[in-house]
N, C-alpha and C. Protein backbone atom coordinates (compact mmCIF):
# COMPACT_ATOMS: atom_id res chain seq x y z
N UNK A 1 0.83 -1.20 0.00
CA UNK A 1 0.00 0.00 0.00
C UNK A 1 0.87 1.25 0.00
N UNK A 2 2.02 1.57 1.29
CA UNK A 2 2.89 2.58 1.13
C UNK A 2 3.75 2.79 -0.59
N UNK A 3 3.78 1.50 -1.28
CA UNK A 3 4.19 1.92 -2.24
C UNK A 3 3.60 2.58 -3.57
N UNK A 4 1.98 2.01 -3.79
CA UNK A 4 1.04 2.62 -4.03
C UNK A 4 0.69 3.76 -4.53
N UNK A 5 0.52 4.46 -2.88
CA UNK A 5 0.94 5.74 -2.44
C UNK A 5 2.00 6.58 -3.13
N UNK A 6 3.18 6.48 -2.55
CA UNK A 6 4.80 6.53 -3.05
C UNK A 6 4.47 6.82 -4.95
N UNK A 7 3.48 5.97 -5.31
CA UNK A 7 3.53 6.05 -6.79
C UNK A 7 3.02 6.71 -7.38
N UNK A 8 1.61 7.37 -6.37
CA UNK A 8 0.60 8.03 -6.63
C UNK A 8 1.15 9.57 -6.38
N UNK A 9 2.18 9.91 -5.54
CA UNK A 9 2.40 11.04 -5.21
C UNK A 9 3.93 11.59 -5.71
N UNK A 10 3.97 10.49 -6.59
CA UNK A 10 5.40 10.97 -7.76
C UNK A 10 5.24 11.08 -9.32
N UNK A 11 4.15 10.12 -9.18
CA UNK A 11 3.56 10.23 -10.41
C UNK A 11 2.13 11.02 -11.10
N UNK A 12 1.44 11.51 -9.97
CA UNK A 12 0.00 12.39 -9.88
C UNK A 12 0.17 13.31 -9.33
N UNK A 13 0.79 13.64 -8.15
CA UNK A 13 0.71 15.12 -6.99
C UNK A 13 1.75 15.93 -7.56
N UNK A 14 2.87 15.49 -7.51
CA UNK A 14 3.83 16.19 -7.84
C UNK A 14 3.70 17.20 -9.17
N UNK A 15 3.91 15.94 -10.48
CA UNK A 15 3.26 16.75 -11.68
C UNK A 15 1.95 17.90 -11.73
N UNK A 16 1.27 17.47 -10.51
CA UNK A 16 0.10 18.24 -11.04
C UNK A 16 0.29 19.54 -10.26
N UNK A 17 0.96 19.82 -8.94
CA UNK A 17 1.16 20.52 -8.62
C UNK A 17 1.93 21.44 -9.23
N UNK A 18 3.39 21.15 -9.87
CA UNK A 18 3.98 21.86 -10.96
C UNK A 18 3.22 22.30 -12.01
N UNK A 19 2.50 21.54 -12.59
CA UNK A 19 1.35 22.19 -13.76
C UNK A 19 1.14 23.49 -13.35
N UNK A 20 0.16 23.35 -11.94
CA UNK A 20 -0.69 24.50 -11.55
C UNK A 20 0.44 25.74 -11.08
N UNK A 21 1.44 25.30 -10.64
CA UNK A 21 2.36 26.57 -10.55
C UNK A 21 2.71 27.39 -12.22
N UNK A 22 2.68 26.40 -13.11
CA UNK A 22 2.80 27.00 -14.31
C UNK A 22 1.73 27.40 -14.75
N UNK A 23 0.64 27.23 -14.59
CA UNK A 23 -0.84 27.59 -15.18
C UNK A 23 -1.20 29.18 -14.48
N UNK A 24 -0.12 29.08 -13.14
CA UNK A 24 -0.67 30.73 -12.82
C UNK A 24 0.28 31.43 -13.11
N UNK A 25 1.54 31.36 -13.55
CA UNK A 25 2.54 31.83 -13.82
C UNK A 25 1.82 32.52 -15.59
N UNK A 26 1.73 31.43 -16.02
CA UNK A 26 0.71 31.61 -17.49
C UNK A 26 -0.29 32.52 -17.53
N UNK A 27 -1.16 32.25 -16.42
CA UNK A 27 -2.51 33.53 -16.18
C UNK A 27 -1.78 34.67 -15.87
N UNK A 28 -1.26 34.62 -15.15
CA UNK A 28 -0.35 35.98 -15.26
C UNK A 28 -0.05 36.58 -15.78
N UNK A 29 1.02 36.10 -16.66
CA UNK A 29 1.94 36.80 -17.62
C UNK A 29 0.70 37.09 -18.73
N UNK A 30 -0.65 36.23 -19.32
CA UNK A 30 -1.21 36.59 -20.34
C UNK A 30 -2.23 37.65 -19.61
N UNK A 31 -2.40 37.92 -18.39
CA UNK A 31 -3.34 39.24 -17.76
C UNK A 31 -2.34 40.39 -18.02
N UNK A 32 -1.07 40.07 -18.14
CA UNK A 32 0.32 41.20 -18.34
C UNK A 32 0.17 41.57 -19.63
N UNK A 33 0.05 40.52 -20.55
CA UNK A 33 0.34 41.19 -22.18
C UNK A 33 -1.59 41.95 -22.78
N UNK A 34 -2.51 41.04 -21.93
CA UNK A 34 -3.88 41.85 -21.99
C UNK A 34 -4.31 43.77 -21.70
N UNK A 35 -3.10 43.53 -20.41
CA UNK A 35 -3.34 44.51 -19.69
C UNK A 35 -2.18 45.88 -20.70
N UNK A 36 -0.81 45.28 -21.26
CA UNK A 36 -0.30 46.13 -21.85
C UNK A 36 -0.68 46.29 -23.31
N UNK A 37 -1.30 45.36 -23.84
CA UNK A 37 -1.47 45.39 -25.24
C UNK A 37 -2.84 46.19 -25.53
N UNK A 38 -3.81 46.31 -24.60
CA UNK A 38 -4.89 47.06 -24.61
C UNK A 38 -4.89 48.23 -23.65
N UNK A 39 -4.08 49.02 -24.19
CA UNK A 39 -3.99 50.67 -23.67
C UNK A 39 -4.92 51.28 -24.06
N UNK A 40 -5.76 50.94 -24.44
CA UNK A 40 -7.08 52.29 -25.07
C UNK A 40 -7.73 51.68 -24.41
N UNK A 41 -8.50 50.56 -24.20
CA UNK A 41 -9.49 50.20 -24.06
C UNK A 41 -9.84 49.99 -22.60
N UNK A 42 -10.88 50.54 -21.84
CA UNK A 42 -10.35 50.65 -20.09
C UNK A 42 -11.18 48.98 -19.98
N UNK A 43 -11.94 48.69 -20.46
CA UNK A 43 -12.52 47.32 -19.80
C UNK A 43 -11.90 46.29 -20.19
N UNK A 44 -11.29 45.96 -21.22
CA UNK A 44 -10.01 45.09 -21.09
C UNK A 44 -8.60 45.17 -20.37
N UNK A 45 -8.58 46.45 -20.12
CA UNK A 45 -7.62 46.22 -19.18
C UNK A 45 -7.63 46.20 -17.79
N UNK A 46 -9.37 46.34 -17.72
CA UNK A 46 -9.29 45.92 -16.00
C UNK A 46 -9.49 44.16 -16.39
N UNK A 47 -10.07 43.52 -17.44
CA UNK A 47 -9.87 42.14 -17.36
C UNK A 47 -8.43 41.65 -17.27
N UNK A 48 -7.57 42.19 -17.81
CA UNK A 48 -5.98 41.78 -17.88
C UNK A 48 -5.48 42.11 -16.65
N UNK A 49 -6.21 43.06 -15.51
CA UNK A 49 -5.44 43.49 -14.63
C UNK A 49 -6.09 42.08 -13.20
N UNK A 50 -7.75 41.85 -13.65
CA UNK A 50 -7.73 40.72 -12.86
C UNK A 50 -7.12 39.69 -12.95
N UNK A 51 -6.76 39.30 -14.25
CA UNK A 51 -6.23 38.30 -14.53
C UNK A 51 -4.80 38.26 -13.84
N UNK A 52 -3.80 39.68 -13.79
CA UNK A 52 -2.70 39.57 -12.98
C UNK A 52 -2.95 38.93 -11.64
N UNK A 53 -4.34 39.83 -11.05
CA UNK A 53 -4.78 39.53 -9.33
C UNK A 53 -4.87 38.10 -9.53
N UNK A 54 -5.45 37.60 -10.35
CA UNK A 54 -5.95 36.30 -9.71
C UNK A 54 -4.57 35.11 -10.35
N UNK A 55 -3.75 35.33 -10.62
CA UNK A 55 -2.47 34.75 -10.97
C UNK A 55 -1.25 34.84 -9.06
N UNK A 56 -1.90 36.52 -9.16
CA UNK A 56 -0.62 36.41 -8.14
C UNK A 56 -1.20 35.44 -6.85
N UNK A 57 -2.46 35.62 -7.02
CA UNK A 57 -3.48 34.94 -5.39
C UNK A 57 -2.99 33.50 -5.42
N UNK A 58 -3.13 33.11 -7.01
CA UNK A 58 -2.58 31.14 -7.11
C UNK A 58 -1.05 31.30 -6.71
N UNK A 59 -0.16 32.13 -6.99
CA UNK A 59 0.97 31.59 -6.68
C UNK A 59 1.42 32.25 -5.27
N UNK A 60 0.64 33.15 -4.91
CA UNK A 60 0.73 33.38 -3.19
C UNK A 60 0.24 32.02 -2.53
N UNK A 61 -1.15 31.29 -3.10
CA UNK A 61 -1.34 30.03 -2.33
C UNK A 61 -0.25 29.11 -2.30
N UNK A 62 0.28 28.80 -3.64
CA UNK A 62 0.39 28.06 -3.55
C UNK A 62 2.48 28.17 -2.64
N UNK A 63 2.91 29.19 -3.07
CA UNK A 63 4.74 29.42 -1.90
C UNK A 63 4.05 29.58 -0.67
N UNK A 64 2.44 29.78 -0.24
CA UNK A 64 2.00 29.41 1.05
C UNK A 64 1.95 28.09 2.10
N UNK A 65 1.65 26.92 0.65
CA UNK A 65 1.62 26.20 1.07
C UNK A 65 3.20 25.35 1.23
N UNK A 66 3.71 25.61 0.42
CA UNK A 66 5.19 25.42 0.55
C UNK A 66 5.75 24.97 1.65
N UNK A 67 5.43 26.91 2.43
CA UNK A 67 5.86 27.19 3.32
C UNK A 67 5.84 27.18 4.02
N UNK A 68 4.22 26.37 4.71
CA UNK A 68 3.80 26.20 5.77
C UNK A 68 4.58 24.54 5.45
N UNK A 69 4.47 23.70 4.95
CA UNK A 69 5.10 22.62 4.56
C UNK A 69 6.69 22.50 5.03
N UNK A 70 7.18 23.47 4.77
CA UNK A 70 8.98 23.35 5.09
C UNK A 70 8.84 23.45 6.79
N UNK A 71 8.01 24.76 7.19
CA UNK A 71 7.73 24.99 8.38
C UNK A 71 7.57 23.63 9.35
N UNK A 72 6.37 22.90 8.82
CA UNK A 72 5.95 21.59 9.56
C UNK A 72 7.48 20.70 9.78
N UNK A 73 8.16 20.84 8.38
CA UNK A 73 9.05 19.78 8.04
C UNK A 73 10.35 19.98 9.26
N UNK A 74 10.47 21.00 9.09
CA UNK A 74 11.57 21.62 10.23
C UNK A 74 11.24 21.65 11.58
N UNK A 75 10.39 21.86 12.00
CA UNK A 75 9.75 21.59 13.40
C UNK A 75 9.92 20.49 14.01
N UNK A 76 9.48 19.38 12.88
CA UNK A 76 9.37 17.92 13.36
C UNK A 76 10.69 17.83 13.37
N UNK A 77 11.91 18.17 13.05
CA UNK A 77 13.19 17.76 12.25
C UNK A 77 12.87 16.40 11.10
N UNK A 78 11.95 16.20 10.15
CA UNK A 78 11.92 15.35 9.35
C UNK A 78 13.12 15.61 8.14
N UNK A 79 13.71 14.85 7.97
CA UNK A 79 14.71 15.26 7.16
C UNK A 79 14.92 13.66 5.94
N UNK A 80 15.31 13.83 5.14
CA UNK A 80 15.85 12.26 4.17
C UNK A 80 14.49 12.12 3.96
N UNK A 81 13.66 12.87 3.05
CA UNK A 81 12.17 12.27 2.33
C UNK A 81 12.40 11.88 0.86
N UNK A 82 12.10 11.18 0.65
CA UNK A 82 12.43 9.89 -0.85
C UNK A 82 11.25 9.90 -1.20
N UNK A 83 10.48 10.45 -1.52
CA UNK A 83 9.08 10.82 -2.15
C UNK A 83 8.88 9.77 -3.59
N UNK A 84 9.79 9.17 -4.30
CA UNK A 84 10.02 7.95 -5.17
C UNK A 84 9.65 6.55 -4.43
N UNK A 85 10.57 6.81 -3.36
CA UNK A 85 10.70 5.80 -2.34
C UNK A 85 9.33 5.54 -1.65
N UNK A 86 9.21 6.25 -1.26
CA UNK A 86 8.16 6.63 -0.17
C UNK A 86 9.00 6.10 1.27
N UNK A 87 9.55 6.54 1.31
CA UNK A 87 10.62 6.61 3.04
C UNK A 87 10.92 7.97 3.29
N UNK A 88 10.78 8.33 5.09
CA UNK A 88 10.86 9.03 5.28
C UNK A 88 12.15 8.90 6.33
N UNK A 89 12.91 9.41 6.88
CA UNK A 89 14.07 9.00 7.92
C UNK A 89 13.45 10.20 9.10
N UNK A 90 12.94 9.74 10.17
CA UNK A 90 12.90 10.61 11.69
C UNK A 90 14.21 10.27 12.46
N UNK A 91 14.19 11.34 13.35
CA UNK A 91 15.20 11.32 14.40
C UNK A 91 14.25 10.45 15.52
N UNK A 92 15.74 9.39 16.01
CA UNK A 92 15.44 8.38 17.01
C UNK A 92 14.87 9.59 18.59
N UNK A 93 13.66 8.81 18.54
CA UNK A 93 12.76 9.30 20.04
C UNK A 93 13.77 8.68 21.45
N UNK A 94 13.90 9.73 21.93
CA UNK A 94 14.44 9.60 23.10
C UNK A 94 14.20 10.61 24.37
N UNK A 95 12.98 9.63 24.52
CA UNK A 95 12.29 10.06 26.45
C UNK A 95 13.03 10.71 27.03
N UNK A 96 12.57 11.64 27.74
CA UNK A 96 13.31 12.52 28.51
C UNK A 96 12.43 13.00 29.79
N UNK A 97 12.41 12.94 30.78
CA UNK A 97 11.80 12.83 32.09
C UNK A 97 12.44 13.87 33.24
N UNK A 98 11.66 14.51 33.86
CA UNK A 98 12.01 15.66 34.35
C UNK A 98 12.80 15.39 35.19
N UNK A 99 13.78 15.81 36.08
CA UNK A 99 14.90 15.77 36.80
C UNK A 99 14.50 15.46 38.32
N UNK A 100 13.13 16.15 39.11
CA UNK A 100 12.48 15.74 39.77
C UNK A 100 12.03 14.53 40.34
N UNK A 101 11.84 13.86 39.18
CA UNK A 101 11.43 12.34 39.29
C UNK A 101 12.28 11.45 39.44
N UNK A 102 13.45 12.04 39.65
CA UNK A 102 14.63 10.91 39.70
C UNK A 102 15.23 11.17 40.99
N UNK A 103 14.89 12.17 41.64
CA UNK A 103 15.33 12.71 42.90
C UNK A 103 14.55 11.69 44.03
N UNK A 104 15.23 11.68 45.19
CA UNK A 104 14.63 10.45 46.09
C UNK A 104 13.39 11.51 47.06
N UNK A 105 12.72 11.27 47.50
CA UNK A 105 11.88 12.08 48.38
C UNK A 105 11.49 11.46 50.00
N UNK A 106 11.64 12.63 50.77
CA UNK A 106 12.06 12.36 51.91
C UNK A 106 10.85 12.92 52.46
């Protein structure tokens, strides 16, 4: 099943996520050449100018999600992800117990 997975998210998530970073990069840049190529005309160029807004909103989501992503990743210290693989490498858990509790009580 983990490999499955592993296959599904190297071969479906990944790509598709890159797509959509290029698809707003694309809306973008064509709300850019809308917005400069129609200098006379004011209602096409507020369409070219939404088209910038709603380009920059996809690629604000999406270095959002990134970033909250690296964030998580670093917190946990998850480090060595093989996303091919589907293995992840954690740092070995090691209990740690307050200093108190080891003290004798009288």
């Amino acid at each position: 099943m983990d490999s499955f997975i592993a296959k599904v998210n190297a071969q479906i998530i990944n790509p598709l996520i890159l797509f959509l970073f290029a698809l707003a990069v694309v809306y973008f840049l064509f709300g850019l050449f809308q917005f400069i190529a129609n200098a006379n005309n004011d209602e096409k160029r507020t369409i070219g100018r939404s088209h910038m807004l709603w380009g920059i909103v996809g690629l604000t989501i999406m270095m959002g999600v990134w970033f909250i992503l690296g964030l998580i990743l670093n917190t946990f210290n998850i480090k060595d992800i093989n996303p091919e693989a589907g293995t992840v490498k954690l740092p070995d858990y090691i209990p740690s117990t307050p200093n108190n509790l080891n003290k004798p009580t009288r």
